[in-house]
Protein backbone atom coordinates (compact mmCIF):
# COMPACT_ATOMS: atom_id res chain seq x y z
CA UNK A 1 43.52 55.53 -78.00
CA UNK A 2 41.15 55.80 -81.00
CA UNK A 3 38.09 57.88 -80.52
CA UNK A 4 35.58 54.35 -81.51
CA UNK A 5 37.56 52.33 -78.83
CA UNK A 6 37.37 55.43 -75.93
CA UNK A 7 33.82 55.53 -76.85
CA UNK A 8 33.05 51.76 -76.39
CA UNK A 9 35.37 51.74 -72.93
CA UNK A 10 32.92 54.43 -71.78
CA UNK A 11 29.87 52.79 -72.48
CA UNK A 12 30.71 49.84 -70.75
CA UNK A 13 31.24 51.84 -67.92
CA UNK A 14 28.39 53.35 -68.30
CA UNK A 15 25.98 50.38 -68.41
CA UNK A 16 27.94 48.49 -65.26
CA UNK A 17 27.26 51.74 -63.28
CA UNK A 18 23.30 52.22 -64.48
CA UNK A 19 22.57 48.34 -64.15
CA UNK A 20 24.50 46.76 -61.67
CA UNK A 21 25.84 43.44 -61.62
CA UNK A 22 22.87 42.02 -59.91
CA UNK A 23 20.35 43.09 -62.19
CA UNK A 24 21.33 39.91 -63.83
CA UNK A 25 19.33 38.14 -61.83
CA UNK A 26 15.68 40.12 -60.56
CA UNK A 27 14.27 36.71 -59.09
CA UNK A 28 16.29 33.76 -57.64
CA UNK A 29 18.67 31.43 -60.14
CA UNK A 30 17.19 27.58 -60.25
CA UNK A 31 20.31 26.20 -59.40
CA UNK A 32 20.38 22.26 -59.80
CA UNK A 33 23.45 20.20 -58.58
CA UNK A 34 24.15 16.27 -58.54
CA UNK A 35 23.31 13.82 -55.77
CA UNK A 36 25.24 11.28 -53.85
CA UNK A 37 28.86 12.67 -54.57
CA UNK A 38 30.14 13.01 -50.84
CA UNK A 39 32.49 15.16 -50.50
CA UNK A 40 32.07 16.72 -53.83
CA UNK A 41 28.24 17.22 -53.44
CA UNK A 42 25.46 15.97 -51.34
CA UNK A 43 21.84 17.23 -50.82
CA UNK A 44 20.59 15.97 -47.08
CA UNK A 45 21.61 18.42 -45.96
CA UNK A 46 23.23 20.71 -48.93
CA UNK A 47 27.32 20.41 -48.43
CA UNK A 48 30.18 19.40 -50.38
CA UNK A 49 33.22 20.82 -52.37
CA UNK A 50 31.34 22.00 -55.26
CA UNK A 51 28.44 23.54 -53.01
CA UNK A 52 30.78 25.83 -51.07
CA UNK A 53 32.62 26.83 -54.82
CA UNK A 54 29.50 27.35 -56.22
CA UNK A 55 27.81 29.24 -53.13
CA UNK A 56 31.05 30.97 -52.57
CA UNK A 57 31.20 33.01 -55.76
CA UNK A 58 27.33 33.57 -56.36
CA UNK A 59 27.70 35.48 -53.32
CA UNK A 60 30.28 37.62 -55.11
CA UNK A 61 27.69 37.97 -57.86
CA UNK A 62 24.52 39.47 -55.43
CA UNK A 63 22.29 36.52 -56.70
CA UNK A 64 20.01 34.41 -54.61
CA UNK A 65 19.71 30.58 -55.97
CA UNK A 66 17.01 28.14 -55.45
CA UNK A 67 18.68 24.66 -55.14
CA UNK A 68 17.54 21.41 -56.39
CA UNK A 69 19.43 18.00 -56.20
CA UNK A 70 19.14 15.45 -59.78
CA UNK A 71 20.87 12.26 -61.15
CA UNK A 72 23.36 13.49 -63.84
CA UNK A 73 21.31 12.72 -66.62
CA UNK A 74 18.64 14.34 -65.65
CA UNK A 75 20.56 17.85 -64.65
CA UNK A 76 21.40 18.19 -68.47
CA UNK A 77 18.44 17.59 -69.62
CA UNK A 78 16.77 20.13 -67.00
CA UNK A 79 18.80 22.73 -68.03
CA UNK A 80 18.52 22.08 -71.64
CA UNK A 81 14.46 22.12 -71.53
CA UNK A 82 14.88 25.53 -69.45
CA UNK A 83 13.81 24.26 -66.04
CA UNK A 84 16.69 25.34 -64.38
CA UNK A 85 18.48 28.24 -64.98
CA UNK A 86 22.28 27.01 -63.56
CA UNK A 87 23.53 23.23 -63.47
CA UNK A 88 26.52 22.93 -61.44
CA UNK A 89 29.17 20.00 -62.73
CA UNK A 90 28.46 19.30 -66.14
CA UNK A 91 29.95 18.47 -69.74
CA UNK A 92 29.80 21.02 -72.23
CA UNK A 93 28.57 18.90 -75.01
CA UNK A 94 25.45 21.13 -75.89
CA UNK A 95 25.66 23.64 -78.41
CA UNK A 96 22.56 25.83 -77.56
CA UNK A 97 23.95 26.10 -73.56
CA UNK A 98 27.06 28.13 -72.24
CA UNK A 99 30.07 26.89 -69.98
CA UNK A 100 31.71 28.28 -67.37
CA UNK A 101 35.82 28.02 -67.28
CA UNK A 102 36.94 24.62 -65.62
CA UNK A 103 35.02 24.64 -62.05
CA UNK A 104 36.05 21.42 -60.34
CA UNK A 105 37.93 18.18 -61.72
CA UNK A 106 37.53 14.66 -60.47
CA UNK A 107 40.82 12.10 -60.73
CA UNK A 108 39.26 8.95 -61.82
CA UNK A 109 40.65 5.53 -61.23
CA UNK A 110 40.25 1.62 -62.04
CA UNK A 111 40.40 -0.22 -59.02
CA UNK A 112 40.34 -3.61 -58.48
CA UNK A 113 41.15 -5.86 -55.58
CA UNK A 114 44.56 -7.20 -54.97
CA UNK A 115 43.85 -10.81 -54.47
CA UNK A 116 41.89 -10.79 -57.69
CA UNK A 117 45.50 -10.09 -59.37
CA UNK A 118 44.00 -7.89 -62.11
CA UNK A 119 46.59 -6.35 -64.25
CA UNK A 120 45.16 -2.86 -65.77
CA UNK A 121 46.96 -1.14 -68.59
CA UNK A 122 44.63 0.12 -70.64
CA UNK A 123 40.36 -0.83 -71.37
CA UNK A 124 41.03 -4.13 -73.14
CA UNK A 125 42.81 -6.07 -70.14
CA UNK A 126 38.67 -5.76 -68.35
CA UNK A 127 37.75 -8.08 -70.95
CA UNK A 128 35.93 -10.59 -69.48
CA UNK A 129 35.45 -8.82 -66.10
CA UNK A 130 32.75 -7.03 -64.17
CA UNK A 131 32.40 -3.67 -64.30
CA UNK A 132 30.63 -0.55 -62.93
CA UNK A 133 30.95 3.37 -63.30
CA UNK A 134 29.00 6.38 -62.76
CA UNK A 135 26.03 7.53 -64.60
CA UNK A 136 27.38 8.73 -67.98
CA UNK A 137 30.65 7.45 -67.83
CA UNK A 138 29.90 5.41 -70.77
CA UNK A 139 30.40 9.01 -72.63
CA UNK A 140 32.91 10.84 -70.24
CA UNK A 141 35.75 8.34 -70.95
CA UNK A 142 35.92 8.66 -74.41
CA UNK A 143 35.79 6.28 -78.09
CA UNK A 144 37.79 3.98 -77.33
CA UNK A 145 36.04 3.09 -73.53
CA UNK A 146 32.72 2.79 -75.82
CA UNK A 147 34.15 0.07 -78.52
CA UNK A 148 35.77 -2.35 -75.43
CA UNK A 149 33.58 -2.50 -73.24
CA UNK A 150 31.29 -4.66 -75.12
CA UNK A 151 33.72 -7.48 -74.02
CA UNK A 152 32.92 -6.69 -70.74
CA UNK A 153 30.90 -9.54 -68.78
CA UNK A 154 28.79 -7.06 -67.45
CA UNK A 155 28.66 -3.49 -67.32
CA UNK A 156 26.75 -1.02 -65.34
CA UNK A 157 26.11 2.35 -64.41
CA UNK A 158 24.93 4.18 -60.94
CA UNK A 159 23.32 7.31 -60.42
CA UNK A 160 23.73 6.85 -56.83
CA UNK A 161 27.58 6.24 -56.30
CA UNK A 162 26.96 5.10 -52.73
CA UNK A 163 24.83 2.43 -54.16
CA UNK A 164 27.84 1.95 -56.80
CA UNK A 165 30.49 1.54 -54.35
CA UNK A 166 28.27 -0.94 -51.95
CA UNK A 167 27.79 -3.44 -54.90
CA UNK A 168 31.40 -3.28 -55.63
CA UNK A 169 32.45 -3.26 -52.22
CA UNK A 170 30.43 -6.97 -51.65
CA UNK A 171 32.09 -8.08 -54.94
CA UNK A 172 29.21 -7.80 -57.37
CA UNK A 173 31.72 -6.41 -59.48
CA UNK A 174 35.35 -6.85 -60.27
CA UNK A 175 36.37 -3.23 -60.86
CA UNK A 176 35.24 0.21 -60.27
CA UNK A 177 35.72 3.64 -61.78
CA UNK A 178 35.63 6.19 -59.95
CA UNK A 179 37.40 9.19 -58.04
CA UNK A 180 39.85 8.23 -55.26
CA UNK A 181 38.13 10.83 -53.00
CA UNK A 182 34.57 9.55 -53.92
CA UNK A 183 35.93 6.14 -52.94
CA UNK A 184 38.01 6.43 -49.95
CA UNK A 185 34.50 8.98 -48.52
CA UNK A 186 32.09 5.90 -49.19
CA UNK A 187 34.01 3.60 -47.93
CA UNK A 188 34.15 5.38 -44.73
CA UNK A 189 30.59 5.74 -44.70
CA UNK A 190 29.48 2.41 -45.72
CA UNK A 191 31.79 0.27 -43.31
CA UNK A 192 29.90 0.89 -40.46
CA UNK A 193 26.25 0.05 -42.11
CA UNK A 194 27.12 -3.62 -42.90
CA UNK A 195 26.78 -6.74 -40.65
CA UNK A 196 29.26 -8.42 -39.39
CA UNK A 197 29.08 -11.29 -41.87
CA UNK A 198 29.70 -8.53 -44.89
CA UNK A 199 32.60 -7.08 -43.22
CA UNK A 200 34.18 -10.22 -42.49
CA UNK A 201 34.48 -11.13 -46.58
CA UNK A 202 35.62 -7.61 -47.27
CA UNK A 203 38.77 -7.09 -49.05
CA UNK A 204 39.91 -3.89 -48.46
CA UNK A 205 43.32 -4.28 -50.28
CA UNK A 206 43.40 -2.40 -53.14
CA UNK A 207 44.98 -1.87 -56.65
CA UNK A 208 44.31 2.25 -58.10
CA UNK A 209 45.36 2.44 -61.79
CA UNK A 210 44.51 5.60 -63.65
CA UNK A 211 41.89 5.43 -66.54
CA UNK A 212 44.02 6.00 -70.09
CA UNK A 213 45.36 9.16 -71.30
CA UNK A 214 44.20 11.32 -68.62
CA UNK A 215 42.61 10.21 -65.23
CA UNK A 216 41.82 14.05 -64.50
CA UNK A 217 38.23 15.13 -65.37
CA UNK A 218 37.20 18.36 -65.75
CA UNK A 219 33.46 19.99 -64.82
CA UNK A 220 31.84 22.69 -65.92
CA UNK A 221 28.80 25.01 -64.65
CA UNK A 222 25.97 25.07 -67.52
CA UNK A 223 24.07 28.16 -67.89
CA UNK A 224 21.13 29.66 -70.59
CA UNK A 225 22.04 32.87 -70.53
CA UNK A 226 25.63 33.95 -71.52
CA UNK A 227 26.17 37.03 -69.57
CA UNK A 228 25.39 34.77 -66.44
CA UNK A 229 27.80 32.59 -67.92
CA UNK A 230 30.74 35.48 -68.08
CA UNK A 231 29.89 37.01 -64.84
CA UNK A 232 30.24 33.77 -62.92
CA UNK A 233 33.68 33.21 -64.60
CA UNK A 234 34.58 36.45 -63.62
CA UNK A 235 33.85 35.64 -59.93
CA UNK A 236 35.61 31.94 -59.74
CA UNK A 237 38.66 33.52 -60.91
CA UNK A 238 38.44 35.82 -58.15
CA UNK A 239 38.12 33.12 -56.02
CA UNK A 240 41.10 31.01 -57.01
CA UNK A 241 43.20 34.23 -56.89
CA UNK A 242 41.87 34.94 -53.32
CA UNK A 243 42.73 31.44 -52.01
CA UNK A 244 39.07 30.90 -51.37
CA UNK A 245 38.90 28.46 -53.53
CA UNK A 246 42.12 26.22 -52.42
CA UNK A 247 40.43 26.45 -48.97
CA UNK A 248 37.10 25.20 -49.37
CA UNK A 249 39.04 22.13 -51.29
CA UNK A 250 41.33 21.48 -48.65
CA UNK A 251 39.09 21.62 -45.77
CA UNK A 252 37.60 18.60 -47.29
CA UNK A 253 40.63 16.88 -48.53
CA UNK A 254 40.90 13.07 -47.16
CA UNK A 255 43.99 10.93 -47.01
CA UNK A 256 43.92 8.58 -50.76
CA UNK A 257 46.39 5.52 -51.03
């Protein structure tokens, strides 16, 4: 070992020993997270996949957080203005912001009802249809999701997915993209909020078709400051290794078709 890279080793060491890991953080991190993504996230009360992922390995780091709930839209733009120092399930599309490793990934799917006989191979056979989507979808799924659905017959996004699944669900719209797990928890929810009369023209026969080229989307934490950024990867890798991380999914894992 070369005298420059001993002495460089040792400093590290050094500075980890003199300022500890949790000098990272003096006050509380403004942690922000989504809304209305049961069982991935929800805010009345805090729970969900991604809060017990996230929660789990800020604990590993010594850091208190001070949680807030937003639409999607407006957690990246919180975190890009500085009013939150952490946004938990993002895209890293920003250059000025830093991204954790992969955190969580959601398995998105076109589904349609089977009476409806709606063949899906690809974005140009919902020509003519009704469709709906989460907020910032419209970006998420790429180019070529962008130039076709113009032809749409209507199109439109929900920052509440309960509220997107409900309008769906009562066959305001033709198809819906979304997560299977997303879907399959709303529907359990919502079922026993309608009237009689709305569950009686339910169809609850389904077609799932994967969105093109890849139905698996990743998320990312966003963070200002970079060394956050590394010391929180360092900490969800720990936490996949442990099997901390396969257990928090699977305690929450429903049955999909």
């Amino acid at each position: 070992m070369n005298l420059r890279l001993f002495l460089s080793i040792l400093s590290l060491c050094f500075i980890s020993i003199i300022f500890p890991e949790n000098t990272l953080a003096k006050e509380p991190l403004k942690v922000v997270f989504g809304i209305s993504r049961p069982p991935f996230i929800d805010n009345d009360p805090p729970r969900g996949i991604s809060w017990e992922l996230a929660n789990a390995v800020f604990k590993k780091m010594q850091v208190e957080i001070i949680p807030s709930f937003y639409p999607n839209k407006r957690m990246e733009r919180a975190l890009i203005q500085g009013d939150v120092d952490i946004a938990v399930e993002v895209q890293p599309t920003h250059p000025d912001l830093y991204y954790s490793n992969p955190f969580i990934s959601y398995r998105n799917f076109v589904v349609t009802r089977k009476r409806e006989d709606i063949t899906f191979r690809n974005w140009q056979d919902l020509t003519g249809y009704r469709v709906n989507a989460w907020q910032g979808a419209l970006f998420h799924l790429g180019t070529g999701f962008r130039k076709v659905m113009r032809g749409f017959k209507l199109y439109k996004e929900f920052p509440l997915q309960k509220a997107q699944v409900q309008r769906w669900l009562l066959g305001s719209f033709d198809a819906i993209i979304i997560d299977e797990t997303l879907l399959a928890w709303w529907i359990q929810t919502i079922l026993p909020s309608l009237n009689e009369a709305e569950r009686n023209q339910l169809d609850l026969n389904f077609t799932y078709a994967p969105v093109p080229q890849n139905n698996e989307l990743w998320w990312y934490v966003g963070f200002r400051d970079p060394k956050l950024r590394d010391t929180f990867n360092i900490h969800l890798h720990s936490i996949q290794q442990n099997g901390d991380y396969a257990r928090i999914r699977e305690q929450y894992k429903l049955p999909t078709h």
